[in-house]
Protein backbone atom coordinates (compact mmCIF):
# COMPACT_ATOMS: atom_id res chain seq x y z
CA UNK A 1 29.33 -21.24 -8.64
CA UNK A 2 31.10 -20.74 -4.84
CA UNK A 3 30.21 -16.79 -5.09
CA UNK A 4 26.85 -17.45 -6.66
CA UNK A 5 26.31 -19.62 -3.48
CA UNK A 6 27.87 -17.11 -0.97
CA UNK A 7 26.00 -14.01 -2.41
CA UNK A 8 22.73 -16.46 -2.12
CA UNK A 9 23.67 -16.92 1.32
CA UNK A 10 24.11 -13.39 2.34
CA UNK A 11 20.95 -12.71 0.35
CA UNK A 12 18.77 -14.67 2.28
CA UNK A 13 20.50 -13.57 5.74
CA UNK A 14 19.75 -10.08 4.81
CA UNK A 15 16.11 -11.00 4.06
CA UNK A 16 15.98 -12.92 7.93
CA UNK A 17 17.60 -9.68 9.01
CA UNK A 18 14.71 -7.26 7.55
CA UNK A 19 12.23 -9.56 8.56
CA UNK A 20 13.16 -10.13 12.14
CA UNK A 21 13.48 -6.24 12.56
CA UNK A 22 9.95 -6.15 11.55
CA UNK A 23 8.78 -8.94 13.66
CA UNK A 24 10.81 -7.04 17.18
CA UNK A 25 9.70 -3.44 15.94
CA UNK A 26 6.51 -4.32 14.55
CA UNK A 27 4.33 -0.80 15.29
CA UNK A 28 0.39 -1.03 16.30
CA UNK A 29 -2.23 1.77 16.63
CA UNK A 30 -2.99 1.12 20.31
CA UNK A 31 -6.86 1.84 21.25
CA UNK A 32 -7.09 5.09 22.72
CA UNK A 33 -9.52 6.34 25.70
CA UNK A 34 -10.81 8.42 25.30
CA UNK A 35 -10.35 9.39 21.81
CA UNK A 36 -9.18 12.98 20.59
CA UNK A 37 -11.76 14.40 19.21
CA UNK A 38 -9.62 15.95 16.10
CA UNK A 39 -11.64 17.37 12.80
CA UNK A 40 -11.11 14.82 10.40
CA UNK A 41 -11.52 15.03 6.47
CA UNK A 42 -11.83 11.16 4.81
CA UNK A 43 -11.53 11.89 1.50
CA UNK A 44 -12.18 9.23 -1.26
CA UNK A 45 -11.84 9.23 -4.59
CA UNK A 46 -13.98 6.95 -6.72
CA UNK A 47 -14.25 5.76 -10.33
CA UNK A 48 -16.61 3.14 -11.34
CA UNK A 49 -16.34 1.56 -7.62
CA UNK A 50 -20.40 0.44 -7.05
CA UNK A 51 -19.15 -2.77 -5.77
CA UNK A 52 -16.92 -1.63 -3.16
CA UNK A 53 -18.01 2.29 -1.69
CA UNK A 54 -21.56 1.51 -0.03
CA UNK A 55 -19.44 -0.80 2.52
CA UNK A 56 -16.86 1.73 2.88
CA UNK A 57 -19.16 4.45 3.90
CA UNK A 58 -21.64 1.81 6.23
CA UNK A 59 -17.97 1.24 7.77
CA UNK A 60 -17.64 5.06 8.28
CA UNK A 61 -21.04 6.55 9.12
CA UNK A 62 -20.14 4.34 11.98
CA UNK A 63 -17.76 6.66 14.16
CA UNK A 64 -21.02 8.70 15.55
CA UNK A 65 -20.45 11.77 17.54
CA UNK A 66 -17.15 12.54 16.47
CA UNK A 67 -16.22 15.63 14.48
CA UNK A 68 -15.79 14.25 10.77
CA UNK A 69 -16.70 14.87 7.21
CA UNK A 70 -16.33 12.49 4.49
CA UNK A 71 -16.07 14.09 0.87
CA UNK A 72 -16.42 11.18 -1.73
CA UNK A 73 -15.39 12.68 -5.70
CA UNK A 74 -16.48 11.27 -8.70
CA UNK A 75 -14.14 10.63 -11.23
CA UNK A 76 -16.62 10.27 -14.32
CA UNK A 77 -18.23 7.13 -13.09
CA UNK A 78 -20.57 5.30 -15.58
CA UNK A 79 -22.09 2.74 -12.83
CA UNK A 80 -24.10 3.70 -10.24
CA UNK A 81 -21.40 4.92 -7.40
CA UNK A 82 -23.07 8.72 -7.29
CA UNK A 83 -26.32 7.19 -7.24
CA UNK A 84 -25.20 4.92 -4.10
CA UNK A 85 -23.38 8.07 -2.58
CA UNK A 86 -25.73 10.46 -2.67
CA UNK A 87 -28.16 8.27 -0.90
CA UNK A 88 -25.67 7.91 1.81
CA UNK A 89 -25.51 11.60 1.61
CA UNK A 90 -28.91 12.02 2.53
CA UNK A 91 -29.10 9.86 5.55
CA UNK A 92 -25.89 11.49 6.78
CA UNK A 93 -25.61 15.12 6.19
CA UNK A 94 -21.50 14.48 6.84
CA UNK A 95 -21.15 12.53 3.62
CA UNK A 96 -20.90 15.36 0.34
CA UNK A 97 -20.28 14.20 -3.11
CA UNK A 98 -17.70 16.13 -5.23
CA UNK A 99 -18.43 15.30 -9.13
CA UNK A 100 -15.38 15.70 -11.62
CA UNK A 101 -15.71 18.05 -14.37
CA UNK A 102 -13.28 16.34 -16.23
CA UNK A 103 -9.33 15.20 -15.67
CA UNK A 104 -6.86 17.88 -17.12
CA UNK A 105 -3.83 17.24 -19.60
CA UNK A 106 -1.08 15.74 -17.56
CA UNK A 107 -2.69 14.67 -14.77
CA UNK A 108 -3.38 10.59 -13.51
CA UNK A 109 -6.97 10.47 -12.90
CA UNK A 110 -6.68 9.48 -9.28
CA UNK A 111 -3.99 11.86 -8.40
CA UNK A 112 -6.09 14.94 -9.52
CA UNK A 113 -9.23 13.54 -7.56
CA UNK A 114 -6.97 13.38 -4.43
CA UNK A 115 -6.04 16.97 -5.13
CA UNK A 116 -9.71 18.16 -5.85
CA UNK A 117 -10.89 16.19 -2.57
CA UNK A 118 -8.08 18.23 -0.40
CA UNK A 119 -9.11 21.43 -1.91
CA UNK A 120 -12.48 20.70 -0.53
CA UNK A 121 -11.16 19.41 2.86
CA UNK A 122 -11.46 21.82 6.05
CA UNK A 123 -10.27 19.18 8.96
CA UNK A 124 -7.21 19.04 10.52
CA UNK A 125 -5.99 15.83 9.23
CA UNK A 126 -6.63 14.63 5.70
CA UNK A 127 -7.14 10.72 5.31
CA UNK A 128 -7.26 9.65 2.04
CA UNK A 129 -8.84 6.07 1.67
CA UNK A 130 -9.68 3.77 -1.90
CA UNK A 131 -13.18 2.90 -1.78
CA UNK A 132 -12.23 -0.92 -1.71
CA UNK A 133 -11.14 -0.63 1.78
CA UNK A 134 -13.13 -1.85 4.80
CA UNK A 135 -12.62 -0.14 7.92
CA UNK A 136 -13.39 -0.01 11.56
CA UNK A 137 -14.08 3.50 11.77
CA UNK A 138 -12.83 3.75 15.51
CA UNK A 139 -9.15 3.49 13.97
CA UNK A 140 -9.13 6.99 12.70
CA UNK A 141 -9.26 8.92 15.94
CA UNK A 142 -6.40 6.05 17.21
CA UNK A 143 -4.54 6.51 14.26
CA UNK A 144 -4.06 10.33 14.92
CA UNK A 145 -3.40 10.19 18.37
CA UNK A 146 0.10 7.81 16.60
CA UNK A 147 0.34 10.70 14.66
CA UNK A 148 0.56 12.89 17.51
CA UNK A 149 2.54 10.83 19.85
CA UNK A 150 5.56 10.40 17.14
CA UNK A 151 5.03 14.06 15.80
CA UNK A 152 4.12 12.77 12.51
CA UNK A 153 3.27 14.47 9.58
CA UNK A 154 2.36 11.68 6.95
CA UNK A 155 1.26 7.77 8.29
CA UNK A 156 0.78 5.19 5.87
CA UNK A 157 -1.16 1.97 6.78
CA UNK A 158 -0.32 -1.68 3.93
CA UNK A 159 -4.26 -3.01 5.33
CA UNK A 160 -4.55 -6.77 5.88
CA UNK A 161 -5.51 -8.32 2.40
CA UNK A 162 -8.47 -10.28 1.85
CA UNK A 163 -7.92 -13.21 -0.25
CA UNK A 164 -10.69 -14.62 -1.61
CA UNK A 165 -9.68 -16.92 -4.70
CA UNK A 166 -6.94 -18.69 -5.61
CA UNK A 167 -5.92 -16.41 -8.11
CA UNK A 168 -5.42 -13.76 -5.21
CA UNK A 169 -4.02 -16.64 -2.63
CA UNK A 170 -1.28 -16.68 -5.45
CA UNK A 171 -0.04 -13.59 -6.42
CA UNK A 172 -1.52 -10.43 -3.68
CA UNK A 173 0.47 -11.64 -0.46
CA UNK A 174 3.89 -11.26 -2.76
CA UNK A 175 3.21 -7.06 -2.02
CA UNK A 176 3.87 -7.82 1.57
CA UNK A 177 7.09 -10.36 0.79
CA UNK A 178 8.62 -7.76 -0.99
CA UNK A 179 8.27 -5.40 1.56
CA UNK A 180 9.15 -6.72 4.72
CA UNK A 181 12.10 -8.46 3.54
CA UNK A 182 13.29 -5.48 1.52
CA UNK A 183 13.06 -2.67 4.33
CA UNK A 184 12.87 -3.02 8.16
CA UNK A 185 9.15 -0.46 8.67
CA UNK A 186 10.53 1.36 11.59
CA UNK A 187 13.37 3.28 9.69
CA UNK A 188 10.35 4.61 7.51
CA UNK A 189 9.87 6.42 11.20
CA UNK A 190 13.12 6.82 13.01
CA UNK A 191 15.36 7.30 10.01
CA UNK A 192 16.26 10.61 7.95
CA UNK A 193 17.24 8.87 4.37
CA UNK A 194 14.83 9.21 1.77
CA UNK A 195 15.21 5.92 0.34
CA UNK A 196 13.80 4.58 3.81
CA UNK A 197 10.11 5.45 2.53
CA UNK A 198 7.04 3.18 2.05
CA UNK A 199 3.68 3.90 1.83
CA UNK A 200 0.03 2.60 0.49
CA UNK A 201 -2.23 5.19 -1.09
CA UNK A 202 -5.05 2.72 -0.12
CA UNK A 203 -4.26 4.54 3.92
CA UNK A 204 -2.89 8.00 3.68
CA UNK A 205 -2.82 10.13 6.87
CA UNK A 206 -2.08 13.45 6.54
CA UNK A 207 -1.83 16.37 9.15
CA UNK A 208 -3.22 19.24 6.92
CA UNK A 209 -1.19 22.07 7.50
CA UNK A 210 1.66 20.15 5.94
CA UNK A 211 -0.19 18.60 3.07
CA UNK A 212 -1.61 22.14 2.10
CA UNK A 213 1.83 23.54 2.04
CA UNK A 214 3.48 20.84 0.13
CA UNK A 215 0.25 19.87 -2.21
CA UNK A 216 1.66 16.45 -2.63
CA UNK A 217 -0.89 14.98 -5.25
CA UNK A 218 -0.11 18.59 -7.47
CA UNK A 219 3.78 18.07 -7.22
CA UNK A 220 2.93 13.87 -8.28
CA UNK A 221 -0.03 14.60 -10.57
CA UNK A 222 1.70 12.36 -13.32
CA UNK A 223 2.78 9.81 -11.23
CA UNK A 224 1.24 6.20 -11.21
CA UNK A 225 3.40 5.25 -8.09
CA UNK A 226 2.33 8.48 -6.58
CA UNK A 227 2.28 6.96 -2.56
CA UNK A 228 5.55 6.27 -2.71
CA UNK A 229 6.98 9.30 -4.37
CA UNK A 230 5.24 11.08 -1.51
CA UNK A 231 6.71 9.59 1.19
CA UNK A 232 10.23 10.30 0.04
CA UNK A 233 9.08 13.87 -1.12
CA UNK A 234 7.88 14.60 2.09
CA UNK A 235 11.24 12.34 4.38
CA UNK A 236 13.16 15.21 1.73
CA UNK A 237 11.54 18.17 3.44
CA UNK A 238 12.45 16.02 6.95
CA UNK A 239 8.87 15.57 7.77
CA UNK A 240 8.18 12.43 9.78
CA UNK A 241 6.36 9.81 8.08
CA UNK A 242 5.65 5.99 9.37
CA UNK A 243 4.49 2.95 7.88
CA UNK A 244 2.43 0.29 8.86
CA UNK A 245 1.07 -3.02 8.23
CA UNK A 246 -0.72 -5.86 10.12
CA UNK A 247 -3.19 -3.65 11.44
CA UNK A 248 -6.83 -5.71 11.53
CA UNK A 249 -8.78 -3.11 11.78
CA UNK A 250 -8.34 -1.79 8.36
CA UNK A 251 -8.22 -4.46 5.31
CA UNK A 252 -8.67 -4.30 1.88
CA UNK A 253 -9.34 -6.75 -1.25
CA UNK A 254 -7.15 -5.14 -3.62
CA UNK A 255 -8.05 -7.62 -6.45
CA UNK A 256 -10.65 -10.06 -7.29
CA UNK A 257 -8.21 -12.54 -9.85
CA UNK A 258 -4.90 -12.93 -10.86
CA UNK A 259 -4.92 -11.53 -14.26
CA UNK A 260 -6.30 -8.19 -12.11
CA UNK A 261 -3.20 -8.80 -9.73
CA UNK A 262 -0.73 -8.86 -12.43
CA UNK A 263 -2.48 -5.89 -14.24
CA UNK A 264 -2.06 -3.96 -11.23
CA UNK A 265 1.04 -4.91 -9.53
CA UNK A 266 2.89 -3.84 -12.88
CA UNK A 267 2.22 -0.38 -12.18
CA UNK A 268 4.09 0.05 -9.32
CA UNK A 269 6.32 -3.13 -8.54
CA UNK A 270 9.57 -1.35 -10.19
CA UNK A 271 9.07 1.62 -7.80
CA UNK A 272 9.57 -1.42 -4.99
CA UNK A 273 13.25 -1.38 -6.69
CA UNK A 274 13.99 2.01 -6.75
CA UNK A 275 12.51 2.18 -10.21
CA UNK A 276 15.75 -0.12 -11.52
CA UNK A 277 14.68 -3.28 -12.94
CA UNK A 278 17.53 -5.11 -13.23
CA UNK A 279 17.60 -5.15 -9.09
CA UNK A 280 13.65 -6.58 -9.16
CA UNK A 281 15.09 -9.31 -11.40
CA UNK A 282 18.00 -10.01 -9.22
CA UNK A 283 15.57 -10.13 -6.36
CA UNK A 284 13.40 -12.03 -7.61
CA UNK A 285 16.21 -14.64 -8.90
CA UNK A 286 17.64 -14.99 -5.45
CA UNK A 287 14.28 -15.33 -3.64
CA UNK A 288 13.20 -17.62 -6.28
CA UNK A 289 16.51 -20.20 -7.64
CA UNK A 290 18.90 -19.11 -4.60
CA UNK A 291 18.74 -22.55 -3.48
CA UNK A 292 20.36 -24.22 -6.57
CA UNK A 293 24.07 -22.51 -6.10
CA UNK A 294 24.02 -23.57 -2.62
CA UNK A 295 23.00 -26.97 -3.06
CA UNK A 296 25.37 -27.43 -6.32
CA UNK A 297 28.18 -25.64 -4.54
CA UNK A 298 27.77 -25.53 -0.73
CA UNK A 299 25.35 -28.58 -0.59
CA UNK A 300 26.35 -28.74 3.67
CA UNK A 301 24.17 -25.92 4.01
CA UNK A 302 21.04 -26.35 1.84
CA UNK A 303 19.01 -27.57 4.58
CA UNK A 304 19.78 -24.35 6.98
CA UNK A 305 18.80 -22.36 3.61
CA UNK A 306 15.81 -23.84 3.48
CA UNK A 307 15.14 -23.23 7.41
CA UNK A 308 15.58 -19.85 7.28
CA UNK A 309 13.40 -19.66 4.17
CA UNK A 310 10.82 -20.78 6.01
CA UNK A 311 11.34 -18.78 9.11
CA UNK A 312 11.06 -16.09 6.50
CA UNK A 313 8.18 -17.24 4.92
CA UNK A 314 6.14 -17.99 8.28
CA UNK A 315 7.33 -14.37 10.15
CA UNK A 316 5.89 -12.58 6.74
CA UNK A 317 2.97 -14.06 6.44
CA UNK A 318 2.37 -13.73 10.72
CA UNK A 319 3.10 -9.55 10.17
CA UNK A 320 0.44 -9.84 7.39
CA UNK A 321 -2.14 -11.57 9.59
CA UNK A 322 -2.40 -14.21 7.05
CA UNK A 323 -2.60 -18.03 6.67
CA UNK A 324 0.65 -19.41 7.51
CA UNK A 325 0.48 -23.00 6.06
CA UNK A 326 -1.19 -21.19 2.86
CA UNK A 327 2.27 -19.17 2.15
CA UNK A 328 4.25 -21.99 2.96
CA UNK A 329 2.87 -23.87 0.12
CA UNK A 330 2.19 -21.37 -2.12
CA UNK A 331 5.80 -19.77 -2.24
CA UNK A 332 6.83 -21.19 -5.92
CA UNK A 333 3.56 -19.63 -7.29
CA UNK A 334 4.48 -16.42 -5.36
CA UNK A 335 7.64 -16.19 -6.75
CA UNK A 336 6.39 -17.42 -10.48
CA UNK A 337 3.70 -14.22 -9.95
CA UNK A 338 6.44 -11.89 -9.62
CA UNK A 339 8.54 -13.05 -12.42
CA UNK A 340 5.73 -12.69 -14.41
CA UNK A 341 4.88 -9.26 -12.99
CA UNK A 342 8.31 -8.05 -13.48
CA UNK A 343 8.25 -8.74 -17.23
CA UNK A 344 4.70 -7.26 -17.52
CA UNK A 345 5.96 -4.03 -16.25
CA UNK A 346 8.83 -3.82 -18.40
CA UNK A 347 6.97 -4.30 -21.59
CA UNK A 348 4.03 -1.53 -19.91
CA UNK A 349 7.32 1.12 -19.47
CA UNK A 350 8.88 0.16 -22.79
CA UNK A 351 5.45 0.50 -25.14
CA UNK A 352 4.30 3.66 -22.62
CA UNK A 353 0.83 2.20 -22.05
CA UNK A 354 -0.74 0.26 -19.38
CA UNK A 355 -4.93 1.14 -19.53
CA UNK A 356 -5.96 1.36 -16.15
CA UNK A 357 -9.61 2.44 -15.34
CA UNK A 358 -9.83 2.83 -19.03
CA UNK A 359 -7.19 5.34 -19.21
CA UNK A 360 -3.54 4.94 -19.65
CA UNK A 361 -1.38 5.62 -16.94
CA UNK A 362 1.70 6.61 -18.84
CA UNK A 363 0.57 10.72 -19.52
């Protein structure tokens, strides 16, 4: 029980290490006057999103005077999202709609309307946004001038999560625990390895010579972690790539319950790990029980572990621009969302199905 105790301790030092890296090298699209005017392609790809893309493109139709088309494609809606685009399309002659004729064998559906939508895209940088995102359109022309500044060829932006239920006050803000205590965000930037990659497909920035060379979403088209895999594909060919979070002016409600959250987060939270699950249980078992070793063995320092848990806890949820009190209290549901996660995604890779957006994501 003495190692179980010691590894818990180094566990959770490592964890205040990531997390205070973050907090000193936290990175922030500055406001920019005036703005590079840059051609910019926003490219969205849609599927049954009627709830969500009117506000995305009143967000966008926003940035007036500024050189920038926005190419929405259709990925065999049944609601009414063309209906809504297209009369967005006719009030703003920027705004085109790109209809799917249908998603090829071996392809996710998403991946191949990224693909289409960059085939279709003549600007100089390529941002690829879901249509649940809500944006303040002036961050795009700040956003490239980062790009510019640090040479980069891929930027990736985690948008601040809107929680609106309990459900999501539960389970979403875990994302943003695993990530910040897992892997400090400036070595996404400054670093060479691979493995220091991260990336939300909800924000891609691309620079478009070096997204039509590599055609990302064709090398991925069978991936369901696909934002990910690009980041490391593209760290590989020693592009420069950052990663963000924090950043107000772009948010996103990602889900609107917890059985959505746990549907969802199973696609990707292995890919978190590596894609090993045995380390997202062991992660999750330290962040979750690490306190019982140390109070059973070590019981002299169960009141520092609990400090530092907190000072991990309250610098997290700070970087995420959320409720502090609301994580402090909520971190034994967190952590009983991610157990719960972790076995959903096993069982989804073992049986090779997981149906999301009526399709399964295991081609």
């Amino acid at each position: 029980m003495i190692y179980l105790a010691y590894i818990a301790i180094g566990f959770i030092g490592l964890q205040l290490i990531n997390i205070l890296v973050n907090f000193v090298f936290r990175q922030k699209i500055s406001k920019v006057t005036p703005p590079a005017e840059v051609p910019v392609s926003v490219l969205i790809p849609v599927r049954n999103e009627e709830k969500n893309i009117a506000f995305l493109l009143s967000d966008l139709i926003k940035l007036e005077n500024y050189p920038l088309e926005i190419i929405v494609f259709d990925d065999e809606s049944t609601d009414n999202t063309v209906r809504i685009t297209e009369e967005f399309s006719r009030k703003d002659q920027r705004i085109k709609v790109i209809r799917s004729e249908g998603l090829p064998a071996g392809w996710l559906g998403k991946n191949h309307a990224c693909y289409q939508l960059s085939q279709n895209a003549r600007g100089q940088y390529l941002l690829f946004l879901d249509a649940d995102v809500r944006i303040d359109a002036s961050v795009i022309p700040d956003a490239i001038a980062y790009m510019k500044r640090y040479r980069l060829q891929l930027m990736s932006v985690f948008p601040t999560q809107i929680l609106a239920t309990f459900g999501e006050k539960a389970s979403v803000p875990v994302m943003n625990y695993i990530l910040l205590t897992l892997l400090p965000l400036i070595l996404v930037r400054v670093s060479t390895y691979p493995a220091h990659a991260a990336a939300n497909g909800q924000f891609m920035l691309f620079e478009a010579e070096s997204y039509q060379r590599l055609q990302p979403h064709y090398v991925f088209r069978n991936s369901a972690v696909e934002d990910i895999a690009i980041a490391r594909f593209f760290k590989k060919k020693q592009l420069k790539v950052a990663c963000l979070t924090g950043e107000k002016r772009i948010k996103c409600r990602m889900y609107d319950s917890y059985a959505a959250a746990i549907k969802g987060f199973s696609k990707n939270v292995i890919t978190f790990f590596g894609g090993i699950s045995l380390l997202g249980f062991l992660f999750w078992l330290f962040s979750a029980l690490g306190f019982m070793p140390v109070l059973i063995a070590l019981p002299e320092y169960t009141q520092l572990y609990f400090i530092v848990l907190a000072i991990i806890i309250i610098l997290y949820a700070y970087l995420s621009r959320q409720n502090i009190l609301m994580h402090l209290i909520l971190y034994p549901l967190h952590m009983v969302f991610l157990f719960t996660v972790l076995l959903k995604a096993v069982f989804y890779k073992k049986n090779k199905e997981l149906l999301w957006k009526e399709r399964n994501i295991y081609v």
